[in-house]
C-alpha atoms as a PDB file:
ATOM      1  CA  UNK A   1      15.227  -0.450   0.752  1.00  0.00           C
ATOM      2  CA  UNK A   2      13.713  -0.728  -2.875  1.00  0.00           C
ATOM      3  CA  UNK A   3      11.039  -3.301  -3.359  1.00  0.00           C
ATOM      4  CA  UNK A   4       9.361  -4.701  -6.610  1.00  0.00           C
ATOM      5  CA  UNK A   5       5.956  -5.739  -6.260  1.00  0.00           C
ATOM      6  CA  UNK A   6       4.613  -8.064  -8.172  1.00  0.00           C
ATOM      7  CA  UNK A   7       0.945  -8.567 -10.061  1.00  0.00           C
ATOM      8  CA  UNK A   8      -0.883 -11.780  -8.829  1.00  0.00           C
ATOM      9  CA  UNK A   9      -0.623 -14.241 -11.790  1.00  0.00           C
ATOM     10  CA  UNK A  10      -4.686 -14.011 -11.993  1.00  0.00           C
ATOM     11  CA  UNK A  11      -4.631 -10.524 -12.831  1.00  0.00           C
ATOM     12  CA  UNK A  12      -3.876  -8.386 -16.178  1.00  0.00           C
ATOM     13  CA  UNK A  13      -2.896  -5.022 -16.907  1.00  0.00           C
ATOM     14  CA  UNK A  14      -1.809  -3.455 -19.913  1.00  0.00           C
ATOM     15  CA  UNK A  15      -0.930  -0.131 -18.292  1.00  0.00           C
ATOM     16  CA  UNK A  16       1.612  -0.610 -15.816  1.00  0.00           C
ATOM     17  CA  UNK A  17       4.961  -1.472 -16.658  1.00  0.00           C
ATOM     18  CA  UNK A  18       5.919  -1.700 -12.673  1.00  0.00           C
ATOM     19  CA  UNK A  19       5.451  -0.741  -9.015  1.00  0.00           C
ATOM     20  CA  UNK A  20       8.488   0.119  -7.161  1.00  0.00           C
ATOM     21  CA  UNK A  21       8.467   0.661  -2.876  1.00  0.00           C
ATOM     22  CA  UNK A  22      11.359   2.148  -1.053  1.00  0.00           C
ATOM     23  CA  UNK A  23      10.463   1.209   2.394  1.00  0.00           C
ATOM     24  CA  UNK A  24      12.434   3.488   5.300  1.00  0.00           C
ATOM     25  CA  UNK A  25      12.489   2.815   8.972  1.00  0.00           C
ATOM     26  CA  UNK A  26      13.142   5.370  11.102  1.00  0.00           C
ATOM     27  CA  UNK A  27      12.094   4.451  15.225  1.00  0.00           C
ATOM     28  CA  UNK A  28       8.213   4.735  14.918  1.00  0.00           C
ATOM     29  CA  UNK A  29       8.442   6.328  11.704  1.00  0.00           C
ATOM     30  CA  UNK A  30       7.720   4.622   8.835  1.00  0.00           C
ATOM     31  CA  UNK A  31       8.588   6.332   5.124  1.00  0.00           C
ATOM     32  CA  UNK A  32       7.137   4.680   1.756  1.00  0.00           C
ATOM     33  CA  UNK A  33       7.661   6.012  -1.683  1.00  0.00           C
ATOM     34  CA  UNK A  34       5.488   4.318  -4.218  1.00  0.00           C
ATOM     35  CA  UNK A  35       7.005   5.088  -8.533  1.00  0.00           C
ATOM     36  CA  UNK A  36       4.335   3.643 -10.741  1.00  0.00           C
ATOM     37  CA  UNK A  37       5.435   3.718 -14.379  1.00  0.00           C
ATOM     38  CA  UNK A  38       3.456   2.699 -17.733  1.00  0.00           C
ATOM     39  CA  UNK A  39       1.056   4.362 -19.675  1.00  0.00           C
ATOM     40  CA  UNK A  40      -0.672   6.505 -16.915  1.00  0.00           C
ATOM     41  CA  UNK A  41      -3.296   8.107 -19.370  1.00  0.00           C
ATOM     42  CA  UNK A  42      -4.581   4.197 -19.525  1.00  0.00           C
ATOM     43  CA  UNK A  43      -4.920   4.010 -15.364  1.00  0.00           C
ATOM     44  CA  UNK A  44      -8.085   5.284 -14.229  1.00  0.00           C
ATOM     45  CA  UNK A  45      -6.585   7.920 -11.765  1.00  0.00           C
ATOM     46  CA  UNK A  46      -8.922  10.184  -8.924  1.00  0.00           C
ATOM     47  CA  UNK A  47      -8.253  14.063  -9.004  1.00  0.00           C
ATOM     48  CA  UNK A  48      -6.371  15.407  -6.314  1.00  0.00           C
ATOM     49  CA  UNK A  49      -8.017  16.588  -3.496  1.00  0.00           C
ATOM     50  CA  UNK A  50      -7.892  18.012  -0.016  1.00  0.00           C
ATOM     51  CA  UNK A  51      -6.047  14.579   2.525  1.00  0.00           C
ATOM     52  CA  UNK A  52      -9.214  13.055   3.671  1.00  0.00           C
ATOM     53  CA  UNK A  53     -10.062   9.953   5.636  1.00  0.00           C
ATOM     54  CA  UNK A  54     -11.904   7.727   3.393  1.00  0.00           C
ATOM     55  CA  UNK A  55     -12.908   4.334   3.995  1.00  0.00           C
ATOM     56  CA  UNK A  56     -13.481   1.542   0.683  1.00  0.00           C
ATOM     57  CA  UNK A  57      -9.888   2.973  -1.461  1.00  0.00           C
ATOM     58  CA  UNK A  58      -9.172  -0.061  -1.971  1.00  0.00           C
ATOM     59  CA  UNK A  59     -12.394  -0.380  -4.731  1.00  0.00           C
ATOM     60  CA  UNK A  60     -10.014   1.643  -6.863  1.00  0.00           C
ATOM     61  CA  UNK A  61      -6.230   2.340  -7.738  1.00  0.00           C
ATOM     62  CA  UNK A  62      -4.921   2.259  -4.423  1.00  0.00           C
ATOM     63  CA  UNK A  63      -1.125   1.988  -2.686  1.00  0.00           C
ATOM     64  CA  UNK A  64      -1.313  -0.206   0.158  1.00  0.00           C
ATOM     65  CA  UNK A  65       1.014  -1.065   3.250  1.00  0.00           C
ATOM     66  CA  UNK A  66       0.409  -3.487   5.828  1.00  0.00           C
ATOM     67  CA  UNK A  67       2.643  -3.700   9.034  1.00  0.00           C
ATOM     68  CA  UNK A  68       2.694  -6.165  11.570  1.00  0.00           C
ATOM     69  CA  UNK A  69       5.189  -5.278  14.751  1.00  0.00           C
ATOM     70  CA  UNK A  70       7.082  -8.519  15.900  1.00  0.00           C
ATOM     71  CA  UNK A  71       5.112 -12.244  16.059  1.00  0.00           C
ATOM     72  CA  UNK A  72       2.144  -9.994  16.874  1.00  0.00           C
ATOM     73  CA  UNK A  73      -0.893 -11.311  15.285  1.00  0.00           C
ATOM     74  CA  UNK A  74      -2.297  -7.727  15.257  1.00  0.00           C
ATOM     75  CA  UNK A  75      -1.745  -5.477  12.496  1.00  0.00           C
ATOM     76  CA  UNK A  76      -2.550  -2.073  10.821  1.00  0.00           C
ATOM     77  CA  UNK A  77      -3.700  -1.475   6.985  1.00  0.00           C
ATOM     78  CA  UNK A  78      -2.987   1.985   5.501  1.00  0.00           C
ATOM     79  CA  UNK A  79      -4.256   2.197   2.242  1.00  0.00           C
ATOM     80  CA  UNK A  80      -3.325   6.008  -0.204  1.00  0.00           C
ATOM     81  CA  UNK A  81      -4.674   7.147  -2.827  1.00  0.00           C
ATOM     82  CA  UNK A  82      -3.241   8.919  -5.953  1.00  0.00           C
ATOM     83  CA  UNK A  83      -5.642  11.710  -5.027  1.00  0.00           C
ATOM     84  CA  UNK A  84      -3.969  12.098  -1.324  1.00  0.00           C
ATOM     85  CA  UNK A  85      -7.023  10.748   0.361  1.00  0.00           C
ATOM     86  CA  UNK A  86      -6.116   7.777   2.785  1.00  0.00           C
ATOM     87  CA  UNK A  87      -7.883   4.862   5.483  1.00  0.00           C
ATOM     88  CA  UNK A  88      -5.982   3.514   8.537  1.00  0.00           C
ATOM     89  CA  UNK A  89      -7.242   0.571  10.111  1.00  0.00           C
ATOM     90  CA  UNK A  90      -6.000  -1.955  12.653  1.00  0.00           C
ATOM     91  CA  UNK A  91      -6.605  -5.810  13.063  1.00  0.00           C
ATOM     92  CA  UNK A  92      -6.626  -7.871  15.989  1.00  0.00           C
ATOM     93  CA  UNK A  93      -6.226 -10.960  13.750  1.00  0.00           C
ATOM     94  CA  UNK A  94      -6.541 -11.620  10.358  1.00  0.00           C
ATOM     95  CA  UNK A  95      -9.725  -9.878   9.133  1.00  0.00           C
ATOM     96  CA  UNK A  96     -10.819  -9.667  12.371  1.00  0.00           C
ATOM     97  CA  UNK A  97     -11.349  -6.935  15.479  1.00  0.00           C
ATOM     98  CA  UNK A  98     -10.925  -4.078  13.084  1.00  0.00           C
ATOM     99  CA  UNK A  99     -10.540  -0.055  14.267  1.00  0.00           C
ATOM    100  CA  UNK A 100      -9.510   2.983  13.116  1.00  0.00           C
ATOM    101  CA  UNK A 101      -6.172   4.511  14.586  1.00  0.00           C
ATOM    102  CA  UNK A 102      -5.542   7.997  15.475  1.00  0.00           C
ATOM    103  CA  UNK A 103      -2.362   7.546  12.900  1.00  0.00           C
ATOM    104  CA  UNK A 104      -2.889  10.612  10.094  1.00  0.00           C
ATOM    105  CA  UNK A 105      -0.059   9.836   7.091  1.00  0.00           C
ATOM    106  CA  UNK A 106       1.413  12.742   5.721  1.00  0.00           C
ATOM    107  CA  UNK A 107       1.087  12.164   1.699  1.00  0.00           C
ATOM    108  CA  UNK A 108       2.708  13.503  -1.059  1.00  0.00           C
ATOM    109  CA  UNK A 109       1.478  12.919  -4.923  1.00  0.00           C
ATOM    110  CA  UNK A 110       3.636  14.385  -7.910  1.00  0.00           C
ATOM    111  CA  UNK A 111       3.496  12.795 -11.955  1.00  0.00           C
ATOM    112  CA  UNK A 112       5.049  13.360 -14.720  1.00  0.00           C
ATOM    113  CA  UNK A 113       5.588  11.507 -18.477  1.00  0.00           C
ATOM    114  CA  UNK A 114       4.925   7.999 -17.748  1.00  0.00           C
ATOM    115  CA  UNK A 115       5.395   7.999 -13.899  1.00  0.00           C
ATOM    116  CA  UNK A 116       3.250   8.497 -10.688  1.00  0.00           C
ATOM    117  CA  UNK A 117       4.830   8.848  -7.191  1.00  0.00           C
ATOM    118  CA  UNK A 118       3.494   8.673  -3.577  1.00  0.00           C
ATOM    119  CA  UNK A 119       5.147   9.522  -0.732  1.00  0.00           C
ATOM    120  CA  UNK A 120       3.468   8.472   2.602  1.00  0.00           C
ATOM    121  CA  UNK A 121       4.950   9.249   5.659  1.00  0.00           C
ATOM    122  CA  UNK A 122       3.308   7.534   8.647  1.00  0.00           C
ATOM    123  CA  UNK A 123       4.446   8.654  12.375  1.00  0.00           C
ATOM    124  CA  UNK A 124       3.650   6.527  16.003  1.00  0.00           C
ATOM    125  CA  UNK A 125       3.626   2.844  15.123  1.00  0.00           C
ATOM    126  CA  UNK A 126       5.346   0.689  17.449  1.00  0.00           C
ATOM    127  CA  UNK A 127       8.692   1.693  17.686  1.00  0.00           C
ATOM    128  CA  UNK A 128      10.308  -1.441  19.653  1.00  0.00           C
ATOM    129  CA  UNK A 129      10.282  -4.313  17.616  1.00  0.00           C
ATOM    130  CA  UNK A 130      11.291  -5.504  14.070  1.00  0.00           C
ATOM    131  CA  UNK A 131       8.379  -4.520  11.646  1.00  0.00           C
ATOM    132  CA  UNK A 132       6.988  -7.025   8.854  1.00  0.00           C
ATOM    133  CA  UNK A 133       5.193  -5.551   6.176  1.00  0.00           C
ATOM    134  CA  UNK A 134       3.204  -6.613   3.318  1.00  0.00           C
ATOM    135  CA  UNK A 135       3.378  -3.472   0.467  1.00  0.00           C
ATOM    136  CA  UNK A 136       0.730  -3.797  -2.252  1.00  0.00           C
ATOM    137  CA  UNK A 137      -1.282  -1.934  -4.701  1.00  0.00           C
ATOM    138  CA  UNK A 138      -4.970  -2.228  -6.455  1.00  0.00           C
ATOM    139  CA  UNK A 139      -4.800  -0.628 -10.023  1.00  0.00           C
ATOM    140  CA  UNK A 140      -7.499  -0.162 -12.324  1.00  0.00           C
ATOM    141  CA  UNK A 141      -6.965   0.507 -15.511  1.00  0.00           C
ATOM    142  CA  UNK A 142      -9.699   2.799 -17.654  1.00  0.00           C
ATOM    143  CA  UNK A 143     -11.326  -0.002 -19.348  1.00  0.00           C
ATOM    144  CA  UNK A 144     -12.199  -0.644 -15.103  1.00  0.00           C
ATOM    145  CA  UNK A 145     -10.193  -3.458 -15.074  1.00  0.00           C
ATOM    146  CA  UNK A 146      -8.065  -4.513 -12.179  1.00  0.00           C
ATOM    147  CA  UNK A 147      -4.920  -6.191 -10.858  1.00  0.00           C
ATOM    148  CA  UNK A 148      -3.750  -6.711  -7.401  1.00  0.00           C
ATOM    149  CA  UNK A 149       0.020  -6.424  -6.548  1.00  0.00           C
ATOM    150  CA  UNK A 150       2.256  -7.255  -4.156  1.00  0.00           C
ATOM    151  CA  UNK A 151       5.769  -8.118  -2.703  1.00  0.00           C
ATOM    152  CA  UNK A 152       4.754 -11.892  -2.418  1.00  0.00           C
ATOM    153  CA  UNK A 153       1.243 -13.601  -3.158  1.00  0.00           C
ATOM    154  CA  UNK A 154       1.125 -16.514  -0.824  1.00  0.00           C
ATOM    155  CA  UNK A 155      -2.728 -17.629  -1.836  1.00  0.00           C
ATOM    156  CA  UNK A 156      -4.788 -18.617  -4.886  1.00  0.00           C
ATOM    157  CA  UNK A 157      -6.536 -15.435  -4.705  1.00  0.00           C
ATOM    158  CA  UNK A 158      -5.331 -12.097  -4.027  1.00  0.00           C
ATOM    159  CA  UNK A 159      -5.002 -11.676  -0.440  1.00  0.00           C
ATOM    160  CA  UNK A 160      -2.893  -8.727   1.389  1.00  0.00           C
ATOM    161  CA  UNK A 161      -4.100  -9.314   4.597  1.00  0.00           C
ATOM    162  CA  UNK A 162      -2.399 -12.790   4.533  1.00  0.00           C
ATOM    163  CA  UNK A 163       0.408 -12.320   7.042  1.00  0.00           C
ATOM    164  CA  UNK A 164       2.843 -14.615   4.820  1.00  0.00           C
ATOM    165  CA  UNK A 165       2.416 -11.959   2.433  1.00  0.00           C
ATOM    166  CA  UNK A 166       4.291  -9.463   4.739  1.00  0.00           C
ATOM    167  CA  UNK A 167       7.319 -10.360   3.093  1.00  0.00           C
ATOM    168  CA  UNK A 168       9.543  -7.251   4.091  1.00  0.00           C
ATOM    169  CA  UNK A 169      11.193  -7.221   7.883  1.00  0.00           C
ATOM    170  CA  UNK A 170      12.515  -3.682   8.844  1.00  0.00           C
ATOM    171  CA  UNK A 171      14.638  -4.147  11.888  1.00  0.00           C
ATOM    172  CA  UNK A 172      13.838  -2.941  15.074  1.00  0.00           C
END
């Protein structure tokens, strides 16, 4: 299911033209293909390096997902970068009760004129209940500049963890 995410209205950036998500469910398997497209020499982009846990990606150009399982109030935040590195993180609540998973995405990074794609693949989330999710990105631009986007910006501020902002349900 393609997505468009959006840039929160107090943001700029000259750089990207737009952020595309297709979103696939598969039982506990969860697919995510993030196309970036603009002028990607503007973007300030990491070099590509060796998948690594890394906590704080989201200081810098960074593909988000967040996925809540049912009413839950609990939910995880994976956050890839460009240069395959990635955090996982689960909340009891909003903000709140934080820990790190045992949940390693599989990441693939590929560009070309114009275009960036990641592909994160992300196995052994809960695989019996409808799925909301809240797909975002942080891009920063060279200049270091950034803007915050998003399916849906429910707040003021930009906000992923705001469970309103989970705007895509993948059936169970």
């Amino acid at each position: 299911m393609r997505q468009i995410l959006m840039r929160h209205p107090d943001s700029r950036c000259d750089a990207v033209d737009q952020i595309a998500v297709e979103a696939e469910r598969s039982r506990g398997r969860l697919t995510l293909d993030y196309r970036v497209t603009g002028r990607m020499a503007d973007l300030r982009l990491p070099s590509p390096r060796q998948p690594l846990r890394i906590d704080g990606l989201w200081q810098f150009t960074c593909l988000e997902a967040f996925v809540r399982a049912g009413a839950e109030e609990r939910y995880f935040e994976f956050n890839f970068s460009p240069s395959t590195a990635w955090a996982a993180y689960r909340f009891e609540s909003y903000r709140d009760g934080m820990s790190r998973p045992e949940i390693t995405p599989a990441i693939e990074v590929s560009s070309g004129s114009g275009v960036v794609r990641l592909r994160a693949i992300l196995k052994n989330l809960p695989a019996d209940a409808a799925w909301h999710l809240g797909l975002a990105a942080v891009i920063e631009e060279k200049s270091g500049r950034k803007s915050y986007w998003a399916l849906k910006h429910p707040a003021d501020t930009p906000d992923f963890h705001d469970a309103r902002g989970f705007a895509l349900e993948l059936g169970a």
